[in-house]
Protein backbone atom coordinates (compact mmCIF):
# COMPACT_ATOMS: atom_id res chain seq x y z
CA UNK A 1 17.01 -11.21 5.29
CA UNK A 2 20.98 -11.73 5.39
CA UNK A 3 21.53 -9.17 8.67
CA UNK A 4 17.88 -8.93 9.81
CA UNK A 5 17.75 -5.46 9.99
CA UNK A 6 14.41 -3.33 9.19
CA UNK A 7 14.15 -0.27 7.04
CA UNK A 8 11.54 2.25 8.05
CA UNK A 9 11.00 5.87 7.06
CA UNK A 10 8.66 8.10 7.86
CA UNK A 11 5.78 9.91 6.08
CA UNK A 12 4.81 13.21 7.51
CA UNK A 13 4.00 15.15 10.76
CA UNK A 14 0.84 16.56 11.67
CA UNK A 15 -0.36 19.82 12.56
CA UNK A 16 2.96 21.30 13.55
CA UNK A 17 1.47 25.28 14.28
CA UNK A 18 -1.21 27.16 15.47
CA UNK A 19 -2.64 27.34 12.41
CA UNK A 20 -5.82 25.97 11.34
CA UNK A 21 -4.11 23.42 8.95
CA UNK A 22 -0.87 22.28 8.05
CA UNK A 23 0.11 23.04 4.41
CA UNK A 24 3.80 22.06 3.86
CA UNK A 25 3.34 24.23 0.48
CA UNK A 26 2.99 27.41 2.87
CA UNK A 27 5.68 25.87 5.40
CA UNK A 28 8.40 25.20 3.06
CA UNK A 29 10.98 28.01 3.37
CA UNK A 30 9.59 28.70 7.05
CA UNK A 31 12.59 27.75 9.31
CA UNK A 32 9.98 26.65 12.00
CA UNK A 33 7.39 24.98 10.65
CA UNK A 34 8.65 23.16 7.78
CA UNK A 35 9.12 19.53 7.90
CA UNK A 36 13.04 18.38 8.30
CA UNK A 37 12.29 15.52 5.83
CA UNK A 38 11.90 11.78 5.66
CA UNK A 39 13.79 10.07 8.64
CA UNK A 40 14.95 6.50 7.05
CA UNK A 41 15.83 4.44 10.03
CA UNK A 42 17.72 0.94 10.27
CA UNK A 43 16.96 -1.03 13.38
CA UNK A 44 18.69 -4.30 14.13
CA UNK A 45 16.04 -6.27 14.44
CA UNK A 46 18.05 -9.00 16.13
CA UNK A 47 19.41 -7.36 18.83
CA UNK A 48 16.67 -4.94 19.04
CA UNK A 49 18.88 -1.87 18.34
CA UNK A 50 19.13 1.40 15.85
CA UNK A 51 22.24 1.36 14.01
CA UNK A 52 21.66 4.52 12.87
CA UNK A 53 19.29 7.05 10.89
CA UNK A 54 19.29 9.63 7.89
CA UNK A 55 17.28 11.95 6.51
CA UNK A 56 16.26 10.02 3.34
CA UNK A 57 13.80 13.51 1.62
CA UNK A 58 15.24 16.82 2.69
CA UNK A 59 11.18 18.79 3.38
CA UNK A 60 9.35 15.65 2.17
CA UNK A 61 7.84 12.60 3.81
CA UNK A 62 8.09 9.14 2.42
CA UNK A 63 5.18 7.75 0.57
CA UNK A 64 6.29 4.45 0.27
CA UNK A 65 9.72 2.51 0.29
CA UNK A 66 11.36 -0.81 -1.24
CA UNK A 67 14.38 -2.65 -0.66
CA UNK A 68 16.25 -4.36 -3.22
CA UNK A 69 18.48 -6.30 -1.15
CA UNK A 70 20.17 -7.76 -3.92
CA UNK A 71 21.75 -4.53 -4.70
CA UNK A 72 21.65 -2.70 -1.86
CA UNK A 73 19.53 -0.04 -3.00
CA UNK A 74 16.08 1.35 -1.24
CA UNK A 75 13.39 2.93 -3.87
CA UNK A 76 10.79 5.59 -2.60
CA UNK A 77 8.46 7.85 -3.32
CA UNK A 78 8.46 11.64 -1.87
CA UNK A 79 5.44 13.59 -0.53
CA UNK A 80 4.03 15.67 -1.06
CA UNK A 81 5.90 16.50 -4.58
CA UNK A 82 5.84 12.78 -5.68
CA UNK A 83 9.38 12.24 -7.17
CA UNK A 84 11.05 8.88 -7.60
CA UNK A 85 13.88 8.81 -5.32
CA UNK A 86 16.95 6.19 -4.71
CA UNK A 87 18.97 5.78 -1.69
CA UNK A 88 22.37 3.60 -1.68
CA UNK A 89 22.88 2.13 1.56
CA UNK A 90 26.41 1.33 1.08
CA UNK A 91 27.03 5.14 -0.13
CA UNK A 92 24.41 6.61 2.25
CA UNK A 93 23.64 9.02 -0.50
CA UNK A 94 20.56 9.83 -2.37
CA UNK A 95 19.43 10.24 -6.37
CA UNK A 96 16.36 11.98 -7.39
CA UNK A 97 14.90 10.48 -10.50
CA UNK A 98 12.17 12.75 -11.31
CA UNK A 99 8.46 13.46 -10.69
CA UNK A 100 5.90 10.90 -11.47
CA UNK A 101 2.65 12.91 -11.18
CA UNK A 102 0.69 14.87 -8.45
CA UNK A 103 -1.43 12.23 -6.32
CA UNK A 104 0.65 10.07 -4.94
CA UNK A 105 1.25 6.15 -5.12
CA UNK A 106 1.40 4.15 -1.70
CA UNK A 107 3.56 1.27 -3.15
CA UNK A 108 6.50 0.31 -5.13
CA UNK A 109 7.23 -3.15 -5.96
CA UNK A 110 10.21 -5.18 -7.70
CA UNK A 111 10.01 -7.55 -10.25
CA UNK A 112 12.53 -10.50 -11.17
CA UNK A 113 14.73 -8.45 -13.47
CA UNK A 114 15.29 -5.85 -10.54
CA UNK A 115 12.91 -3.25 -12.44
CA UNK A 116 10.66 -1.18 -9.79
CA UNK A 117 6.95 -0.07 -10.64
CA UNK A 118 4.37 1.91 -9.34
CA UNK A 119 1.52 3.94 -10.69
CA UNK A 120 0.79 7.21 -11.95
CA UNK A 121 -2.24 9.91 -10.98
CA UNK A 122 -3.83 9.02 -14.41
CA UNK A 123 -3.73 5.24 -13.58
CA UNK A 124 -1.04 4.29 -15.75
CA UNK A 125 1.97 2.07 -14.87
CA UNK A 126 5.47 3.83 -13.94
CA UNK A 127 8.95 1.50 -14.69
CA UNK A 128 12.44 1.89 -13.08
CA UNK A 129 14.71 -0.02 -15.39
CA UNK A 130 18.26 0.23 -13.61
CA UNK A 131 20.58 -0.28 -16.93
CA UNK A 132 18.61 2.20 -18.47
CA UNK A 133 18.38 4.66 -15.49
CA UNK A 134 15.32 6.11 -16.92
CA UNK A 135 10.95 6.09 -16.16
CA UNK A 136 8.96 5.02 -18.23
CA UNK A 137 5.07 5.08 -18.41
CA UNK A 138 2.91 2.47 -19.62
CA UNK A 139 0.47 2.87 -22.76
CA UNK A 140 -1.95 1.31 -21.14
CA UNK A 141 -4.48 1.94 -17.84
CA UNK A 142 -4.95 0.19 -14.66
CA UNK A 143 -8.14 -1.07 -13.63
CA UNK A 144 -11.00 1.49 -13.03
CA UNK A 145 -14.74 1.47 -13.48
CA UNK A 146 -15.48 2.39 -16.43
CA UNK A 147 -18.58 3.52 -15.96
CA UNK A 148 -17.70 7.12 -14.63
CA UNK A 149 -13.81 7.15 -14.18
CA UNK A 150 -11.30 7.64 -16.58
CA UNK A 151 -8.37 6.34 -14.52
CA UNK A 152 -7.77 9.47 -12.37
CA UNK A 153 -7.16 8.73 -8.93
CA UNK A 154 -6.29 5.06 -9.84
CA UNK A 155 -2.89 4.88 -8.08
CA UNK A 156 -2.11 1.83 -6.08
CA UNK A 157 -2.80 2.08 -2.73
CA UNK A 158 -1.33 -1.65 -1.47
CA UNK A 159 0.26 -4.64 -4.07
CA UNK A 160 1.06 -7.91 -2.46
CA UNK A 161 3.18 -10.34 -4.56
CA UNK A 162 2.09 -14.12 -5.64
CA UNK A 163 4.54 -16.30 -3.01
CA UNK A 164 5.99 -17.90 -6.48
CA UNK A 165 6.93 -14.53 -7.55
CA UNK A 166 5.61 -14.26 -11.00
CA UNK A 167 2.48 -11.91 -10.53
CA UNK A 168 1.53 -9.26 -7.82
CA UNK A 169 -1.76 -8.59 -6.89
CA UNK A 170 -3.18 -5.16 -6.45
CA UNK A 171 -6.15 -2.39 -4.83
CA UNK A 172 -6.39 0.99 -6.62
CA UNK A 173 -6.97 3.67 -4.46
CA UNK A 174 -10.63 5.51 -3.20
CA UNK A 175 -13.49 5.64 -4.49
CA UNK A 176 -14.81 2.30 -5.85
CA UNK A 177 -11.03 0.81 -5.43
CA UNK A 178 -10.84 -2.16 -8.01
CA UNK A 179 -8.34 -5.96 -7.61
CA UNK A 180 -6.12 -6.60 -10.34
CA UNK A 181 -4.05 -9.24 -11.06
CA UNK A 182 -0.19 -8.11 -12.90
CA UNK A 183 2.35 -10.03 -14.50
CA UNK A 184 5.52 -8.24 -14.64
CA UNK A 185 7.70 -10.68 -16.30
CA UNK A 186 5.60 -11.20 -19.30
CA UNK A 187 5.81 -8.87 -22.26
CA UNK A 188 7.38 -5.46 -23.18
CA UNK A 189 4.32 -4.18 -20.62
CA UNK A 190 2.72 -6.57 -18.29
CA UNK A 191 -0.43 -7.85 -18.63
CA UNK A 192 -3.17 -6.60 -16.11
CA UNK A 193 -6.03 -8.42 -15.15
CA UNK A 194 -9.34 -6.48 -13.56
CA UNK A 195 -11.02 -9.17 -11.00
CA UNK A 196 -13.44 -6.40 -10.60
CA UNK A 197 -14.48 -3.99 -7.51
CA UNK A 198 -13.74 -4.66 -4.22
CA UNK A 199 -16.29 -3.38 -2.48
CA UNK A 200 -19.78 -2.82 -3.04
CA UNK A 201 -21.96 -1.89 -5.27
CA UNK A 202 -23.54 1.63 -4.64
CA UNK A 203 -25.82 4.13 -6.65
CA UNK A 204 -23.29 6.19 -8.78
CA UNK A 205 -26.61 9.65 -8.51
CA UNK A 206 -25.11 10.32 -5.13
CA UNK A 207 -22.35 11.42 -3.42
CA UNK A 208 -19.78 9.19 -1.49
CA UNK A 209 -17.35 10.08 1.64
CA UNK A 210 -13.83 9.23 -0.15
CA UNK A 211 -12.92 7.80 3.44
CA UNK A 212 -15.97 5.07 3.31
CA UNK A 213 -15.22 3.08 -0.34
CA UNK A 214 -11.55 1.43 0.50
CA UNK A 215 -9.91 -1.30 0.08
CA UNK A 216 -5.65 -2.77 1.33
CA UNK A 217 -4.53 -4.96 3.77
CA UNK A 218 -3.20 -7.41 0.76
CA UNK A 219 -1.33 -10.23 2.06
CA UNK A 220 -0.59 -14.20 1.32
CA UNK A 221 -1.73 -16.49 4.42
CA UNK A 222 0.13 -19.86 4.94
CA UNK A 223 -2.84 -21.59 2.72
CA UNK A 224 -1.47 -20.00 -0.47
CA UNK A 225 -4.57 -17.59 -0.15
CA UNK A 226 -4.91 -14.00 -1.01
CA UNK A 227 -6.87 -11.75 2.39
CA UNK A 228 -7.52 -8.13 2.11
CA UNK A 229 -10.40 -5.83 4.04
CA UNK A 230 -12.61 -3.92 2.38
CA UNK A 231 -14.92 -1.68 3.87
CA UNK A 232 -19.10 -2.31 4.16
CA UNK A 233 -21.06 0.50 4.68
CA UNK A 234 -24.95 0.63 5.70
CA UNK A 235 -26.81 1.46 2.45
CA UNK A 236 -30.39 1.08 2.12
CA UNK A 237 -30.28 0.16 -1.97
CA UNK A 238 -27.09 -2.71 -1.59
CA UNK A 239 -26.14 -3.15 2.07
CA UNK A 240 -28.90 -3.67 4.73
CA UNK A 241 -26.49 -3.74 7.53
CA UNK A 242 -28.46 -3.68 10.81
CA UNK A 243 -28.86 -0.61 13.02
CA UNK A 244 -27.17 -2.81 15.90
CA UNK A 245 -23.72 -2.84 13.82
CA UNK A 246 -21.13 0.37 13.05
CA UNK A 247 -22.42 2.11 10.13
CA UNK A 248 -19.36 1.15 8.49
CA UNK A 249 -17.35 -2.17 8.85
CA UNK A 250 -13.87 -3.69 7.64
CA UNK A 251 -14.58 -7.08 5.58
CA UNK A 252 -11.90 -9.81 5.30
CA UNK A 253 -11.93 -11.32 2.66
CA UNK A 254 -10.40 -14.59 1.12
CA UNK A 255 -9.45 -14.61 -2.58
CA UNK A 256 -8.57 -18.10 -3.70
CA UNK A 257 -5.75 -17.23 -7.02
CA UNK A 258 -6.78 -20.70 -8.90
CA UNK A 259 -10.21 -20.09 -9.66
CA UNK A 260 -10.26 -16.32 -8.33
CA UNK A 261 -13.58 -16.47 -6.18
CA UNK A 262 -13.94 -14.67 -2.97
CA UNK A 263 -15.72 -15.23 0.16
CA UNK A 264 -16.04 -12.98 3.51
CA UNK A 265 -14.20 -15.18 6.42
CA UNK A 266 -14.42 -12.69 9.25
CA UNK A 267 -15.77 -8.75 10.02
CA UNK A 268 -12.48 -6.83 12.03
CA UNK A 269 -13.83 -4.73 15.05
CA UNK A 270 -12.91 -1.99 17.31
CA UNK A 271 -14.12 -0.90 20.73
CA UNK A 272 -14.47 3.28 19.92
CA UNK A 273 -13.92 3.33 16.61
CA UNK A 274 -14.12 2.22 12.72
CA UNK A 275 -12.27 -1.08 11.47
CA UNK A 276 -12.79 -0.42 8.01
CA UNK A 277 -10.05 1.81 6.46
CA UNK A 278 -6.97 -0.67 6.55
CA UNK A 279 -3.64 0.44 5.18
CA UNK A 280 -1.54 -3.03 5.63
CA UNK A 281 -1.78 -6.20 6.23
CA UNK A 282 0.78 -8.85 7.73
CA UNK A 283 1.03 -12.66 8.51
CA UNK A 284 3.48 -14.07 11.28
CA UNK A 285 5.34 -17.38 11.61
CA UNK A 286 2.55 -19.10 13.31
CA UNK A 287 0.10 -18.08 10.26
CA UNK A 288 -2.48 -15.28 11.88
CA UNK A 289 -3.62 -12.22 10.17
CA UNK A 290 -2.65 -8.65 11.42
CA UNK A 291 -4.33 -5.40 9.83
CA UNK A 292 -3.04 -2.31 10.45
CA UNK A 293 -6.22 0.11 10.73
CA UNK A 294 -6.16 4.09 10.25
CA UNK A 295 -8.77 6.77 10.90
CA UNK A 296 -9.04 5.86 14.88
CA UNK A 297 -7.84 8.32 17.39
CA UNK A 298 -4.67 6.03 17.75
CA UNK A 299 -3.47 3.74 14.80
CA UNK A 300 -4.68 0.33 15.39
CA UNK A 301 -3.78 -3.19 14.50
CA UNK A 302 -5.76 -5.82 14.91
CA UNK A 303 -5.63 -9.75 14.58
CA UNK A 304 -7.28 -12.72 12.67
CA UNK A 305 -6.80 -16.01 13.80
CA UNK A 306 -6.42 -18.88 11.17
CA UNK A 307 -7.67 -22.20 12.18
CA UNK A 308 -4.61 -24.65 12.21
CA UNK A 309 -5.52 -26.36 8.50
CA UNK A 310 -4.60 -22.84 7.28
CA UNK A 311 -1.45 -22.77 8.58
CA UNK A 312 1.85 -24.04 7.94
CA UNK A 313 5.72 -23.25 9.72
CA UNK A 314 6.88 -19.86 8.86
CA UNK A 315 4.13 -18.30 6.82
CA UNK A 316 5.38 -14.76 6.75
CA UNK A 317 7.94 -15.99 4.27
CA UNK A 318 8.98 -14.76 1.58
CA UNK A 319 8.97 -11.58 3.12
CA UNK A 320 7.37 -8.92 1.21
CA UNK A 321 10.02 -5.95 0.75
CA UNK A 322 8.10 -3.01 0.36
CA UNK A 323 5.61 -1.39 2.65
C-alpha cells in the first residue's frame, strides 16, 4: 500500500515435453525439462512498470504467497514438495522453513500479531510464529463432514479476512468443501467455527468428479457482506436443474456475518464453457464482483454488478494481502 507495487509469482508450467504428462518428479534433474522455479515478480503498479524479478523456488512453483508489509517479508508455499518458504525483500534472499505435508494448501494468511497460518493435508492448522522461528500444528481439525471424511484433503483452498480484522473466513478444498469461520487472535489455538457445506447435498453411495463439488471466490463487498461461488450440478435426487442450463453452474452466494444466513444473488455464466470452478474472487473501488474462473480453455474472469445500495467509495479496501 505505501509504494503500490504488486507481488506476483508464479505456480507451474504445463506440459513442457513430448511426453504424455508432465511429472516434475521425473523432470527434476533433467536439464531440459525441469521447471526453473517460481518467478516472484514486482510490478509498479503506478507507473505500470516491472522493477524487477527473482526466482523465489529454485524447481518449484508457488502455491500461494503473502505479504507482510509491515516487515517486509513475503510467506509462500512451494509445489509440488509443499515447504514453508520466506523471502526478504530488502535482502532478496530466501529461507526454507520446512515441509508442511504432501497436498498442498492454496492460502496463507496473517493475523494481528504477524503470525502466518495455513493448513495441513490432514486438515489441521499450521502456525508461523516469527520470535519463535518455528511451525507448529494445531491439536485440533478443520471443518470436514463427518460423515465419511476424517479431515484428509481438508486444506484451505481460499480464506478471506473479516474487514475489522479479527476473524477470517474460509472454504476447504474438494469434495464436499465446507465454510468456517476462525478467530486467530483468541486463545493459545483459535477457535473454528463450521457454518456447514457449501454446496449441495448429494448421495454419499456414488461416486463424484473431484472437479464438480467446489467452492472459493471469498471476498468482502462494500455492504460488509461475505460472496463466494459454489458450484450446482444437475442431480436427479437434490438438484433438478433443467436440461436447458449447463450441467454444472457457478452459484454466488451472499453470506450475511451477523446472523450467518445465505442466499443465492446471481448464477456466473460463460459462452463455451463451465462457470463453476472459481479460484478467486475480487471487489474494485466502485464495489462490483470479479471471479476468476479455471477449467475453461483460457482462464476467465467474470463480473457481478452490485446495485448502488451495496456499494460504498473504495470497497476493495483493506486490501487483502495474500492470493
Amino acid at each position: 500500500m505505501h509504494d503500490g507495487v504488486l507481488y506476483m509469482a508464479t505456480i507451474f508450467p504445463g506440459r513442457r515435453s513430448i511426453l504424455p504428462v508432465y511429472s516434475p518428479w521425473y523432470s527434476w534433474h533433467d536439464k531440459k525439462r525441469c521447471f526453473r522455479g517460481s518467478a516472484l515478480l514486482a510490478f509498479d503498479t503506478r507507473n505500470d512498470r516491472v522493477l524487477w524479478w527473482d526466482t523465489l523456488i529454485p524447481k518449484e512453483g508457488c502455491r500461494c504467497l503473502l505479504h507482510d508489509e509491515e516487515r517486509g517479508l513475503l510467506y509462500a508455499i512451494s509445489y509440488p514438495r509443499d515447504h514453508f518458504i520466506i523471502y526478504d525483500l530488502r535482502t532478496r534472499k530466501r529461507r526454507d522453513i520446512g515441509r508442511i505435508s504432501s497436498i498442498n494448501p492454496q492460502a496463507l494468511f496473517l493475523d494481528k500479531r504477524h503470525r502466518v497460518w495455513t493448513s495441513s493435508d490432514y486438515g489441521r492448522l499450521v502456525r508461523y510464529t516469527p520470535e519463535t522461528d518455528r511451525l507448529e500444528i494445531s491439536p485440533g481439525l478443520l471443518a470436514h463432514d463427518l460423515n465419511y471424511q476424517t479431515g484428509w484433503h481438508s486444506v484451505f483452498y481460499d480464506v478471506a479476512p473479516s474487514p475489522d480484522g479479527e476473524c477470517v473466513y474460509a472454504s476447504t478444498w474438494c469434495p464436499n468443501p465446507r465454510l468456517m469461520r476462525i478467530w486467530p487472535n483468541e486463545g493459545d489455538w483459535p477457535r473454528v467455527e463450521d457454518l456447514g457445506p457449501a454446496t449441495q447435498l448429494r448421495d454419499l453411495s456414488f461416486p463424484i468428479d473431484m472437479y464438480r463439488d467446489h467452492c472459493g471466490g471469498l471476498t468482502f463487498a462494500g455492504d460488509g457482506k461475505l460472496y463466494y461461488v459454489a458450484s450446482r450440478w444437475r442431480d436427479s435426487k437434490y438438484n433438478l436443474t433443467p436440461e436447458s442450463r449447463k450441467q454444472n453452474e457457478g452459484m454466488v452466494w451472499r453470506l450475511d456475518p451477523q446472523t450467518l444466513k445465505r442466499e443465492e444473488v446471481a448464477r456466473l455464466e460463460h459462452p463455451t464453457g463451465m462457470a463453476h470452478y472459481v479460484s478467486r474472487g475480487a471487489v474494485d473501488h466502485n464495489g462490483d464482483l470479479f471471479s476468476a474462473t479455471l477449467g475453461t480453455i483460457r482462464p476467465a474472469s467474470s463480473r457481478s454488478r452490485c446495485r448502488p445500495p451495496r456499494k460504498r467509495k473504495n470497497s476493495h479496501l483493506p486490501i487483502r494481502m495474500w492470493g
